[in-house]
C-alpha atoms as a PDB file:
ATOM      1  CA  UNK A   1      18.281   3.652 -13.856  1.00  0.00           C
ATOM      2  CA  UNK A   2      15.854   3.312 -11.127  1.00  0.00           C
ATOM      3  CA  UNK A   3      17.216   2.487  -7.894  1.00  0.00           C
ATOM      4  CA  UNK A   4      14.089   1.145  -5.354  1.00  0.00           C
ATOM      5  CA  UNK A   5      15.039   0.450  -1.887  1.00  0.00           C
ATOM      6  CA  UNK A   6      13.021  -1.809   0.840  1.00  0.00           C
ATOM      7  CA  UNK A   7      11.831  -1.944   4.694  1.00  0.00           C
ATOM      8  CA  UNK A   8       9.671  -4.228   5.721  1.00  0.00           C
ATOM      9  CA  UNK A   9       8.216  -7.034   8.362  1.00  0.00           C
ATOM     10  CA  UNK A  10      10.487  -9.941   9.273  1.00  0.00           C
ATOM     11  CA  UNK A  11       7.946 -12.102  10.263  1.00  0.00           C
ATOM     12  CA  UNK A  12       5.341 -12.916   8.035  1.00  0.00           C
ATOM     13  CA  UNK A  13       3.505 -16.080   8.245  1.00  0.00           C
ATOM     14  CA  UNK A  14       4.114 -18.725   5.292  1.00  0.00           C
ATOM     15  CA  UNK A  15       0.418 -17.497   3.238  1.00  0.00           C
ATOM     16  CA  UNK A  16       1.482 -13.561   4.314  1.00  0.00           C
ATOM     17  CA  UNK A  17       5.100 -14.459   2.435  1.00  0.00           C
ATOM     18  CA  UNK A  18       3.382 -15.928  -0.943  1.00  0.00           C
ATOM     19  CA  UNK A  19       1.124 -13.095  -1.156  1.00  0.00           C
ATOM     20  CA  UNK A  20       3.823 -10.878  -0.473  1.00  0.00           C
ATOM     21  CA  UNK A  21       6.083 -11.794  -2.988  1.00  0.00           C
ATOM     22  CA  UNK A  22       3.381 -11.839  -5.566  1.00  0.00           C
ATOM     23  CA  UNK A  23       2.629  -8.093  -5.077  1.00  0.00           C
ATOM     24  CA  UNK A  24       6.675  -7.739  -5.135  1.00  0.00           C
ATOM     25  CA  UNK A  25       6.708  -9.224  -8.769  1.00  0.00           C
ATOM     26  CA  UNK A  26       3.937  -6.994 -10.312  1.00  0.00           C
ATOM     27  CA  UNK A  27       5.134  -4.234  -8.707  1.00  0.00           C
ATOM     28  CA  UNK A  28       8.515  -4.420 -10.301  1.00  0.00           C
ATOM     29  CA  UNK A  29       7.087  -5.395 -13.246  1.00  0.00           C
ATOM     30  CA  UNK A  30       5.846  -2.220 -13.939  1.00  0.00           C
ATOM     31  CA  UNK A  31       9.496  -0.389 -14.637  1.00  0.00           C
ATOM     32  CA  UNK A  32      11.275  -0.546 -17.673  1.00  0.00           C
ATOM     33  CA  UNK A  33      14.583  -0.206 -17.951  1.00  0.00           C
ATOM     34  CA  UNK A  34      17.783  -0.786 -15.772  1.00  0.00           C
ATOM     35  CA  UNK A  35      16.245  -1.550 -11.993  1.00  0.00           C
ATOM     36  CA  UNK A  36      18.282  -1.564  -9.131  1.00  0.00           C
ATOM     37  CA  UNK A  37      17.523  -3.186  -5.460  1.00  0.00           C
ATOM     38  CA  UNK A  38      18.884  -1.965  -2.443  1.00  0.00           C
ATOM     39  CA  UNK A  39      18.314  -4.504   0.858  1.00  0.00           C
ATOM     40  CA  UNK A  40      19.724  -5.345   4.027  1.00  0.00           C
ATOM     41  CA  UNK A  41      18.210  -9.235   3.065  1.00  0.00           C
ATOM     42  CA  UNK A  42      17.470  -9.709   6.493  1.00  0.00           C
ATOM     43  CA  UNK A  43      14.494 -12.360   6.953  1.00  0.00           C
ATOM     44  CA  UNK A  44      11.224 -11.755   5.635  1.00  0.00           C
ATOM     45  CA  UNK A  45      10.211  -8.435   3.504  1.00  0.00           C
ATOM     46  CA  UNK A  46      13.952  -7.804   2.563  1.00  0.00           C
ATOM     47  CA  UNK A  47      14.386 -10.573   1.017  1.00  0.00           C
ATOM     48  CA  UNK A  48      11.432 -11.635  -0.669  1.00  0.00           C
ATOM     49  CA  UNK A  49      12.111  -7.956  -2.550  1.00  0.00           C
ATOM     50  CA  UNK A  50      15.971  -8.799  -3.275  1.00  0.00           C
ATOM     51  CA  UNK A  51      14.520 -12.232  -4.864  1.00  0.00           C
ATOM     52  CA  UNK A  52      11.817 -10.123  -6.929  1.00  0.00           C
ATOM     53  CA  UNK A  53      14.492  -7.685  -7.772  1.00  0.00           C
ATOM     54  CA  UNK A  54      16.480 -10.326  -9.260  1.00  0.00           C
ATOM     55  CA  UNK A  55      13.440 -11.969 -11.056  1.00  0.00           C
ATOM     56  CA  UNK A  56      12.695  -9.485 -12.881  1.00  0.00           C
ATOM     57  CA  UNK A  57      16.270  -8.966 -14.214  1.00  0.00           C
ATOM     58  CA  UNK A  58      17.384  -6.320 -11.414  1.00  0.00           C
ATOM     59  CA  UNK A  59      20.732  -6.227 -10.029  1.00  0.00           C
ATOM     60  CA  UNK A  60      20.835  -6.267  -5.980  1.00  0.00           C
ATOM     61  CA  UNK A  61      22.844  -4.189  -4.054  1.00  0.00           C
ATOM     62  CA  UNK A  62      22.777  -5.694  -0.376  1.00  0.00           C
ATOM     63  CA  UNK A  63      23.386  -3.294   2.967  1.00  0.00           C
ATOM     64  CA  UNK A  64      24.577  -5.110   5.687  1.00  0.00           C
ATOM     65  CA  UNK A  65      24.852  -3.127   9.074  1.00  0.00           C
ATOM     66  CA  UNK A  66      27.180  -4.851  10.456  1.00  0.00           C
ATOM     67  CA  UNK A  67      30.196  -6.868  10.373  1.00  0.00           C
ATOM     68  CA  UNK A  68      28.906  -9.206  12.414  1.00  0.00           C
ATOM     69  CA  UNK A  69      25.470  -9.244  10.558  1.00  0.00           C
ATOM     70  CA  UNK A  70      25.510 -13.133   9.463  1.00  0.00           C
ATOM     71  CA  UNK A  71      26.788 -14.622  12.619  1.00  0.00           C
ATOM     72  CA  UNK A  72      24.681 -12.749  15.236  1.00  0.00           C
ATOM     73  CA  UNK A  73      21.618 -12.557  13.335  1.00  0.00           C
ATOM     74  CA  UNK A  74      21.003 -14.959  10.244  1.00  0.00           C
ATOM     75  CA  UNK A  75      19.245 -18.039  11.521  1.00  0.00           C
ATOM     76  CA  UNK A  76      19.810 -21.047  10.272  1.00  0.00           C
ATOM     77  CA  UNK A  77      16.604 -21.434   8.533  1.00  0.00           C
ATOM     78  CA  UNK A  78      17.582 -18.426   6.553  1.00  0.00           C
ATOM     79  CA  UNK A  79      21.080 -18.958   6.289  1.00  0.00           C
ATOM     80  CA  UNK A  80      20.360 -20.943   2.709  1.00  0.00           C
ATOM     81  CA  UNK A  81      18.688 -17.783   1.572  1.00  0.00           C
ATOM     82  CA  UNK A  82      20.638 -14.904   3.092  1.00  0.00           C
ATOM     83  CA  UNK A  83      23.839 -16.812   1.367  1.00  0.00           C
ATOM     84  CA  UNK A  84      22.556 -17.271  -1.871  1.00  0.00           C
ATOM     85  CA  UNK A  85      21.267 -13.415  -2.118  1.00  0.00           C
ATOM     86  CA  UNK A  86      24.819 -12.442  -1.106  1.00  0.00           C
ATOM     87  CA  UNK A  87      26.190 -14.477  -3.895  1.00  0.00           C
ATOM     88  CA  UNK A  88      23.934 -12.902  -6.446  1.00  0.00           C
ATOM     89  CA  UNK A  89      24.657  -8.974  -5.269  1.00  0.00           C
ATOM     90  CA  UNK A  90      26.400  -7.010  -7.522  1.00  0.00           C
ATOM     91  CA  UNK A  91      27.329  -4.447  -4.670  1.00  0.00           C
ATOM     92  CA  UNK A  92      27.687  -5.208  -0.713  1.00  0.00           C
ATOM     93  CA  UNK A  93      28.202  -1.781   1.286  1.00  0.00           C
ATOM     94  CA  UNK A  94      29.054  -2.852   4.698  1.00  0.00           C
ATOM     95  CA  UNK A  95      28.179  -0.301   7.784  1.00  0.00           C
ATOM     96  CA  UNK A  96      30.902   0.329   9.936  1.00  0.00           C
ATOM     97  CA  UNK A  97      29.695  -1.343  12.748  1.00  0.00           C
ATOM     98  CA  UNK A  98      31.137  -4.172  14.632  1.00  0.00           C
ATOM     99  CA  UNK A  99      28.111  -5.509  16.267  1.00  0.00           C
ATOM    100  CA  UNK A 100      24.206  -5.859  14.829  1.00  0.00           C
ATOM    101  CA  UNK A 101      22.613  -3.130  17.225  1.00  0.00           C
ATOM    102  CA  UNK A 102      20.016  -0.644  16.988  1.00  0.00           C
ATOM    103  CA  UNK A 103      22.927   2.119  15.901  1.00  0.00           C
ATOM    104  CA  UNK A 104      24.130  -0.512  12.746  1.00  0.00           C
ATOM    105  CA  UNK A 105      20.289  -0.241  11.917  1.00  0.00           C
ATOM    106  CA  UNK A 106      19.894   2.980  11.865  1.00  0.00           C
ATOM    107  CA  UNK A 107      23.064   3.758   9.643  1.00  0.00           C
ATOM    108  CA  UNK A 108      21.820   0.653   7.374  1.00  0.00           C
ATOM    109  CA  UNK A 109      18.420   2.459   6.852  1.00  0.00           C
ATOM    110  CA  UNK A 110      20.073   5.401   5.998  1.00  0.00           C
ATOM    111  CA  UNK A 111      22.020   4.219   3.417  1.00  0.00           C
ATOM    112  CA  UNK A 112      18.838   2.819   1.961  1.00  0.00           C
ATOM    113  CA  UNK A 113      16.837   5.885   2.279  1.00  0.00           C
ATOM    114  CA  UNK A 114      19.711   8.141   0.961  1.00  0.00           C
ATOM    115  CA  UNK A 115      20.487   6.154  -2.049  1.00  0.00           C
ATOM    116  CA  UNK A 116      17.134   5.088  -3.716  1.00  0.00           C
ATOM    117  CA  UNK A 117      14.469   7.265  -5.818  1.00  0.00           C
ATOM    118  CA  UNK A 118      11.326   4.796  -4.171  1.00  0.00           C
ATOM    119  CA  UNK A 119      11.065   2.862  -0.942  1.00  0.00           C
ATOM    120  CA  UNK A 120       9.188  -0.161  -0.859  1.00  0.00           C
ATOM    121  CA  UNK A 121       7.454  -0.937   2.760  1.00  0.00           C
ATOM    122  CA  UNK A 122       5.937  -4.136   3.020  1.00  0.00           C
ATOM    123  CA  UNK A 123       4.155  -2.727   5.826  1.00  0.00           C
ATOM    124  CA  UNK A 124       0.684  -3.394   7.656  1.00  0.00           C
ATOM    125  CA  UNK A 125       0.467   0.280   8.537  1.00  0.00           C
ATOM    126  CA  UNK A 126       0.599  -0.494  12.416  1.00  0.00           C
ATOM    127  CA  UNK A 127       2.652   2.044  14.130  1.00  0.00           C
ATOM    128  CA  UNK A 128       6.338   1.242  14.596  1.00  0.00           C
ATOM    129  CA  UNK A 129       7.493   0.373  18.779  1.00  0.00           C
ATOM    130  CA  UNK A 130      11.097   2.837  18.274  1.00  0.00           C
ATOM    131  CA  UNK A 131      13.622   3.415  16.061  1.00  0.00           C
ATOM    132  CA  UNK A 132      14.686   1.853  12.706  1.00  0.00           C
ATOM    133  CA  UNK A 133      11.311  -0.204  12.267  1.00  0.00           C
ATOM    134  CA  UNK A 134       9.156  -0.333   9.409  1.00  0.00           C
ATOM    135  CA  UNK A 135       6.862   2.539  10.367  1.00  0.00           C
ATOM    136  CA  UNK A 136       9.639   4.484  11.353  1.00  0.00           C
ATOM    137  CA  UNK A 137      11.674   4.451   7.606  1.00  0.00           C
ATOM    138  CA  UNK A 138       8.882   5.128   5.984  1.00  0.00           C
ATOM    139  CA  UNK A 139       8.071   7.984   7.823  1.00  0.00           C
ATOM    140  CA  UNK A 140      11.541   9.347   7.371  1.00  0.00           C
ATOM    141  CA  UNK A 141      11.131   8.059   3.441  1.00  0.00           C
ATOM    142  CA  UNK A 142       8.319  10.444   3.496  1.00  0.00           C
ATOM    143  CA  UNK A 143       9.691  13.301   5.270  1.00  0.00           C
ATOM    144  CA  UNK A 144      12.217  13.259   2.656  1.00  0.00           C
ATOM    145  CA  UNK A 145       9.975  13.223  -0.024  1.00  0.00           C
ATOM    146  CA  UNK A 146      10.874   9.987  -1.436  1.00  0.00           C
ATOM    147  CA  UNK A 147       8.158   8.180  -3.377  1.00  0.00           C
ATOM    148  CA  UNK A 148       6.888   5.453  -0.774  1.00  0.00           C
ATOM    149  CA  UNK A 149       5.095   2.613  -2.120  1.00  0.00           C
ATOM    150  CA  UNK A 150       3.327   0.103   0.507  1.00  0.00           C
ATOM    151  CA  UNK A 151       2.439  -3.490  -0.410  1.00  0.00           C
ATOM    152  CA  UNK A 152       0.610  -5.265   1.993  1.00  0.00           C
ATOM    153  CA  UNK A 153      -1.858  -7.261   0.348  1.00  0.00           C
ATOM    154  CA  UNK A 154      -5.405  -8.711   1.500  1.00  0.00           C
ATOM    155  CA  UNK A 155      -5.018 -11.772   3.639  1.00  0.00           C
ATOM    156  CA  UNK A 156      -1.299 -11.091   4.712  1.00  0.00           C
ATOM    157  CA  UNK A 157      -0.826 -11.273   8.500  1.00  0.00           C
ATOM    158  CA  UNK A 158       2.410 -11.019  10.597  1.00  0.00           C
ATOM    159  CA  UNK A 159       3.233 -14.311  12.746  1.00  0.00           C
END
């Protein structure tokens, strides 16, 4: 079983979140066998990978930081997508956290990074602004030795 986990930008403009999933697909493509995707589904990078994940006959196991998560920070025009994901998971582990803050981020990341053999960082390579952001888990994914692979492909642009 391989067990790939995810970081990544939330806002990628419309052409940045085609090519994006694209290089998502033929990424995990490339494994055989039982394939396992951990995400927090959160807009953007998370879930274009959980939607991969399950396209390519992966089961999704979803992180949510908090219990508050959906409510405080699903948008509406994601709501659609962040429900149907959560219908699909096989697994929801649920941070105990009441409130989506900076602390229910940090524990989310770590159960990523502490429960995957690869992280996947849709990631432009900019340096991160603090704490739990892209640049910042996949320095940690590195620091722990975890295989980091980074998909950011030509023409993709944040919005």
């Amino acid at each position: 079983m391989m067990r790939i986990g995810v970081t990544g930008h939330m806002n990628l403009t419309p052409a940045a979140e085609l090519l994006v999933a694209d290089a998502l697909r033929a990424h995990l493509a490339s494994f055989t066998g039982e394939l396992v995707g951990v995400s927090c589904i959160a807009r953007g990078a998370d879930s274009l990978f959980a939607d991969a994940v399950l396209a390519a006959g992966g089961s999704l196991e979803v992180v949510l930081p908090s219990r508050d998560y959906r409510q405080a920070k699903v948008k509406p025009d994601h709501a659609e997508q962040f429900d149907r994901l959560m219908a699909a998971a096989k697994t929801v582990r649920l941070m105990d956290c009441d409130h989506a803050d900076r602390q229910a981020y940090e524990a989310a990341n770590e159960a990523v990074l502490s429960s995957v053999d690869e992280l996947v960082a849709v990631w432009d390579g900019q340096p991160g602004t603090g704490s739990g952001g892209t640049a910042e888990v996949v320095a940690e994914a590195r620091e722990r030795g975890l295989s980091v692979t980074v998909i950011w492909p030509e023409g993709a642009a944040r919005g």
